[in-house]
C-alpha atoms as a PDB file:
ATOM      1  CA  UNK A   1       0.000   0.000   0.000  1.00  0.00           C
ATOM      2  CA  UNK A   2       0.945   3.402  -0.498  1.00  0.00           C
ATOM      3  CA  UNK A   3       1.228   6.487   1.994  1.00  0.00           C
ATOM      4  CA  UNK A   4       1.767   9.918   2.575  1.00  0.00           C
ATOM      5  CA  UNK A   5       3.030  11.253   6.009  1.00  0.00           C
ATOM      6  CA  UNK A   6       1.842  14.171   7.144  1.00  0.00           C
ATOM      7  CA  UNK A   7       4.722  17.265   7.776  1.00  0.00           C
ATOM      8  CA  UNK A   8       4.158  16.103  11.968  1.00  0.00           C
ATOM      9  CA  UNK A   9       3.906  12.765  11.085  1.00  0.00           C
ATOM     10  CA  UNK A  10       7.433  13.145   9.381  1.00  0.00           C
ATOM     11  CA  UNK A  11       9.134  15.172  12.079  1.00  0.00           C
ATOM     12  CA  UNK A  12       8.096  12.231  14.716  1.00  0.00           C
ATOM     13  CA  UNK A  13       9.327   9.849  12.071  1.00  0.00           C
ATOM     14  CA  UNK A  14      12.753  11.126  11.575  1.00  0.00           C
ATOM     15  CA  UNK A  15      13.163  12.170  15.544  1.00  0.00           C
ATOM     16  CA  UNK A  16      11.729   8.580  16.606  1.00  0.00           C
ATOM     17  CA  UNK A  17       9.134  10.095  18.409  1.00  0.00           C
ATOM     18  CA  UNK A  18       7.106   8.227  20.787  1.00  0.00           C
ATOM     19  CA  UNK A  19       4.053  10.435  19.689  1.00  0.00           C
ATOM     20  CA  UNK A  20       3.426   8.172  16.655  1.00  0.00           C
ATOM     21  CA  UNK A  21       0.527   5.927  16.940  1.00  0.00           C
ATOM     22  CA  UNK A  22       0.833   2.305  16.834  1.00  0.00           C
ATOM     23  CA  UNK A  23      -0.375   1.934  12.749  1.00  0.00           C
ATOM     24  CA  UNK A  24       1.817   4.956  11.973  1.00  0.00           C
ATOM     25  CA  UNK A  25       4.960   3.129  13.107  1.00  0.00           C
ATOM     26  CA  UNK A  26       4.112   0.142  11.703  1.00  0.00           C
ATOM     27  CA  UNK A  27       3.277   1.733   8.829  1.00  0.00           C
ATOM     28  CA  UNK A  28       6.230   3.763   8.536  1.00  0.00           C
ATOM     29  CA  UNK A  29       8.273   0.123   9.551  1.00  0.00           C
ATOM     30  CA  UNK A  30       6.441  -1.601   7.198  1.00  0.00           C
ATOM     31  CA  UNK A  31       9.204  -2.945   4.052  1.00  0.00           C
ATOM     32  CA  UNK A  32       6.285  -3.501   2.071  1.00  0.00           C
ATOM     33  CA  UNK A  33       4.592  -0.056   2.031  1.00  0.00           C
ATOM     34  CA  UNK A  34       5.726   2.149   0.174  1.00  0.00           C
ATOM     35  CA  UNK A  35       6.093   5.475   2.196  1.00  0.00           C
ATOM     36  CA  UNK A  36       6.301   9.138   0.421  1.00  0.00           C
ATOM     37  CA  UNK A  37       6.431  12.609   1.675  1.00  0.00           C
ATOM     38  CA  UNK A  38       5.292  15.774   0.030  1.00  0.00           C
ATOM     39  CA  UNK A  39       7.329  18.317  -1.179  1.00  0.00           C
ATOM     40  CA  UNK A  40       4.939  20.259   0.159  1.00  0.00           C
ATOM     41  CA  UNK A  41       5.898  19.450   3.796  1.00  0.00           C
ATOM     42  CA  UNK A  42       9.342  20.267   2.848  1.00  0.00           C
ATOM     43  CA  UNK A  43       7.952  23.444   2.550  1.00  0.00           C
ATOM     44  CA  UNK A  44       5.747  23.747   5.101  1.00  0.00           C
ATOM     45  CA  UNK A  45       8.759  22.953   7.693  1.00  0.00           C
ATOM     46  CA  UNK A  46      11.531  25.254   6.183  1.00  0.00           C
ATOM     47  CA  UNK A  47       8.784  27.836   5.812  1.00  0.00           C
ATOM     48  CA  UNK A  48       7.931  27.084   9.650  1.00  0.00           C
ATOM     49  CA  UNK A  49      11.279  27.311  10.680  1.00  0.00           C
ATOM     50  CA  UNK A  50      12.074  29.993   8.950  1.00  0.00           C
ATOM     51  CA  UNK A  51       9.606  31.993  11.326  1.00  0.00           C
ATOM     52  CA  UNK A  52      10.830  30.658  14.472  1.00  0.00           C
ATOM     53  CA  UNK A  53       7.590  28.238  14.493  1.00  0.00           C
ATOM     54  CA  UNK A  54       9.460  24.970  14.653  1.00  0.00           C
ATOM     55  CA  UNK A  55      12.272  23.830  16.185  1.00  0.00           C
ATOM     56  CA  UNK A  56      14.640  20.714  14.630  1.00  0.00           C
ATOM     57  CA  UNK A  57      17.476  20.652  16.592  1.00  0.00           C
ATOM     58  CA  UNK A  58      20.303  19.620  15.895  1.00  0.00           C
ATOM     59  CA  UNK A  59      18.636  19.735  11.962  1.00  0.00           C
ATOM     60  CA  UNK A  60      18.044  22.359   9.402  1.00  0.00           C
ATOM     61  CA  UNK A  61      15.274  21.819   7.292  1.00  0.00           C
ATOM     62  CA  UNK A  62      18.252  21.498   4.210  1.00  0.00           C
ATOM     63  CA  UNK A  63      18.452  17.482   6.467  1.00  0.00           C
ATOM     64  CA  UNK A  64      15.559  16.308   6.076  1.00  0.00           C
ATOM     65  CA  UNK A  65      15.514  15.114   2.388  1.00  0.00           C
ATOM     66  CA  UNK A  66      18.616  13.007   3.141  1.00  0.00           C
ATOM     67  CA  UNK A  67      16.664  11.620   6.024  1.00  0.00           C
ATOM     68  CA  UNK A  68      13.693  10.823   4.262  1.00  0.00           C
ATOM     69  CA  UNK A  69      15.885   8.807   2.040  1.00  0.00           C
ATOM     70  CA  UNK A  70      17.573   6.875   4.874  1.00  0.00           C
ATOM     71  CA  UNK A  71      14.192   5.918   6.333  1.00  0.00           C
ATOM     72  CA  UNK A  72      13.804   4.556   2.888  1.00  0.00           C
ATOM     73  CA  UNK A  73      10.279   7.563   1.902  1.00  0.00           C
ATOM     74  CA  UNK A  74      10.368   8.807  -1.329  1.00  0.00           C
ATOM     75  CA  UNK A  75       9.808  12.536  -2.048  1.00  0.00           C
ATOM     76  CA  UNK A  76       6.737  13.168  -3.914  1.00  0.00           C
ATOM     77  CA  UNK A  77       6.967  16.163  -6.339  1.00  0.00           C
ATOM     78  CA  UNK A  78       4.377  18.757  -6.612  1.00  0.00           C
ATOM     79  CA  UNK A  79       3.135  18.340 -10.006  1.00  0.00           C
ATOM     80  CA  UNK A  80       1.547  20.680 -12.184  1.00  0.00           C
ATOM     81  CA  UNK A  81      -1.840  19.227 -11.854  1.00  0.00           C
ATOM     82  CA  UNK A  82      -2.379  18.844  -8.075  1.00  0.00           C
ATOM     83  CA  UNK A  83      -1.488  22.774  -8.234  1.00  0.00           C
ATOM     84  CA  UNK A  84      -3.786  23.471 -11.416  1.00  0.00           C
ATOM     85  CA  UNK A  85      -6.651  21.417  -9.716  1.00  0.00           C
ATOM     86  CA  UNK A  86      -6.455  22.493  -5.778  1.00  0.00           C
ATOM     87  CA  UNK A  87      -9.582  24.625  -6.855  1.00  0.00           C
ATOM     88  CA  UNK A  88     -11.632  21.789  -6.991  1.00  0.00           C
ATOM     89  CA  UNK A  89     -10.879  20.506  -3.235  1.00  0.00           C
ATOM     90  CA  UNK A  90     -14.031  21.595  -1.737  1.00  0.00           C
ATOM     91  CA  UNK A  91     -13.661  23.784   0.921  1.00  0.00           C
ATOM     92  CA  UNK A  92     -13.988  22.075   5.091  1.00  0.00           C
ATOM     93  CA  UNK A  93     -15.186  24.779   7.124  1.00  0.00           C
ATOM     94  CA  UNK A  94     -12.981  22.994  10.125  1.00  0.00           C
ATOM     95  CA  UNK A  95      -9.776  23.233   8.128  1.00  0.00           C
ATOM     96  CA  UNK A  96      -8.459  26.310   6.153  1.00  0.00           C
ATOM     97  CA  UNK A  97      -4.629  25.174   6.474  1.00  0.00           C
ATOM     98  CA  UNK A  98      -3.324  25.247   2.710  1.00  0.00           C
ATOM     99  CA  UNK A  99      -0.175  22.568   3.388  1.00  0.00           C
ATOM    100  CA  UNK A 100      -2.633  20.302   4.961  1.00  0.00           C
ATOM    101  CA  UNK A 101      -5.468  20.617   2.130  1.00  0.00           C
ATOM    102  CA  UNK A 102      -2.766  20.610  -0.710  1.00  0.00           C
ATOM    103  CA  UNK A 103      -1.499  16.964   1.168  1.00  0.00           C
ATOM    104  CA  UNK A 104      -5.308  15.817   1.359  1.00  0.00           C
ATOM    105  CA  UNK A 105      -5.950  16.972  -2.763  1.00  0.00           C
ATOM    106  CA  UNK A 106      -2.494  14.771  -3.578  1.00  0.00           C
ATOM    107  CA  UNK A 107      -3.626  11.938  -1.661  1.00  0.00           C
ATOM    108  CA  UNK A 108      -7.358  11.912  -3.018  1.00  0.00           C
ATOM    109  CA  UNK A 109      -5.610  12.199  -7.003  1.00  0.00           C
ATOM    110  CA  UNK A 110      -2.984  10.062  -6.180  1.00  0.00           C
ATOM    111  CA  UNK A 111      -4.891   7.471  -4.681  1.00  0.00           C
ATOM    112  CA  UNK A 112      -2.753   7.874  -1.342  1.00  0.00           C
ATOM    113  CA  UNK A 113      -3.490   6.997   2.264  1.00  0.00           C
ATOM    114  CA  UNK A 114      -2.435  10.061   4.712  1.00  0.00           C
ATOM    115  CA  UNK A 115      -1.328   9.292   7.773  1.00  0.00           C
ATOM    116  CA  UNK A 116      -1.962  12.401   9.663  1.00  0.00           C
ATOM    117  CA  UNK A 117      -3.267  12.398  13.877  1.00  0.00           C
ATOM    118  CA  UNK A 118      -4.757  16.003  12.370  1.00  0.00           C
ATOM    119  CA  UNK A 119      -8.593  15.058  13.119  1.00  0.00           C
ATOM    120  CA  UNK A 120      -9.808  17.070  10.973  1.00  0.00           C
ATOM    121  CA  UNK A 121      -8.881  15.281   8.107  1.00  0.00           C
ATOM    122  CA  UNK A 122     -11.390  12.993   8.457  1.00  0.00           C
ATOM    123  CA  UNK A 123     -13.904  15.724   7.012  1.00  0.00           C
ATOM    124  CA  UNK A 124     -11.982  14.757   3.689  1.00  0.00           C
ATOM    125  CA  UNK A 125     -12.968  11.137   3.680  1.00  0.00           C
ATOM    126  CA  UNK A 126     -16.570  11.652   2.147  1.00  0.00           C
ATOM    127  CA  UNK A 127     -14.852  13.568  -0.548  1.00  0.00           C
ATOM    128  CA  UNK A 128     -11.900  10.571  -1.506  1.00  0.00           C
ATOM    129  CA  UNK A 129      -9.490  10.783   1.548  1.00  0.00           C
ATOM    130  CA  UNK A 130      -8.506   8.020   3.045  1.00  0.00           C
ATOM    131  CA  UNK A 131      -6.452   8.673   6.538  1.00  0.00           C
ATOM    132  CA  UNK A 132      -5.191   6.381   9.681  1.00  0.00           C
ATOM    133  CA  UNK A 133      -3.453   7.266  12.469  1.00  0.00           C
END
């Protein structure tokens, strides 16, 4: 199966959090899944910490695509369409954040699973989404 982490779900990941749920670790340990993270959270993160909004110490957010490659999760580009279509992600009154939707609009064209503990993803799920935590 295929997934997308969500930027937190990511940070945990790489820092071996002990905030990750029991399905996101296996998940995430899983040889058989295949794992990818957004370009978009590479944004979201460096963008973040940029502002004094996140903290990754020791890292810079220039790390973390060499550790998403040691944990074995591919990057997954941005492409010209998810961008193009975002228009058509109908609008959740319960979640305005546009990293977030743009990860829920590549997962519902992609065919992706997030894995996200954001609850209010699951107001995407009538519309496509499929998320665990």
């Amino acid at each position: 199966m295929t997934y997308l982490l969500d930027t937190h779900v990511l940070l945990w990941a790489i820092g071996r959090s002990t905030r990750l749920s029991a399905p996101a670790h296996e998940i995430i340990e899983d040889p058989g899944n295949r794992v990818l993270v957004s370009t978009v959270s590479l944004w979201e993160a460096s963008l973040k910490y940029g502002l004094g909004k996140l903290k990754l110490d020791p890292l810079v957010p220039d790390d973390v695509p060499d550790h998403c490659r040691r944990l074995g999760f591919e990057i997954l580009p941005l492409e010209s369409g998810d961008a193009a279509s975002y228009h058509v992600l109908p609008r959740v009154d319960v979640h305005r954040d546009p990293f977030d939707r743009m990860l829920v609009h590549q997962c519902i064209r992609g065919n992706l699973t997030l894995v996200s503990r954001d609850g209010r993803m699951k107001s995407y799920r009538s519309h496509g989404l499929r998320h665990v935590w």
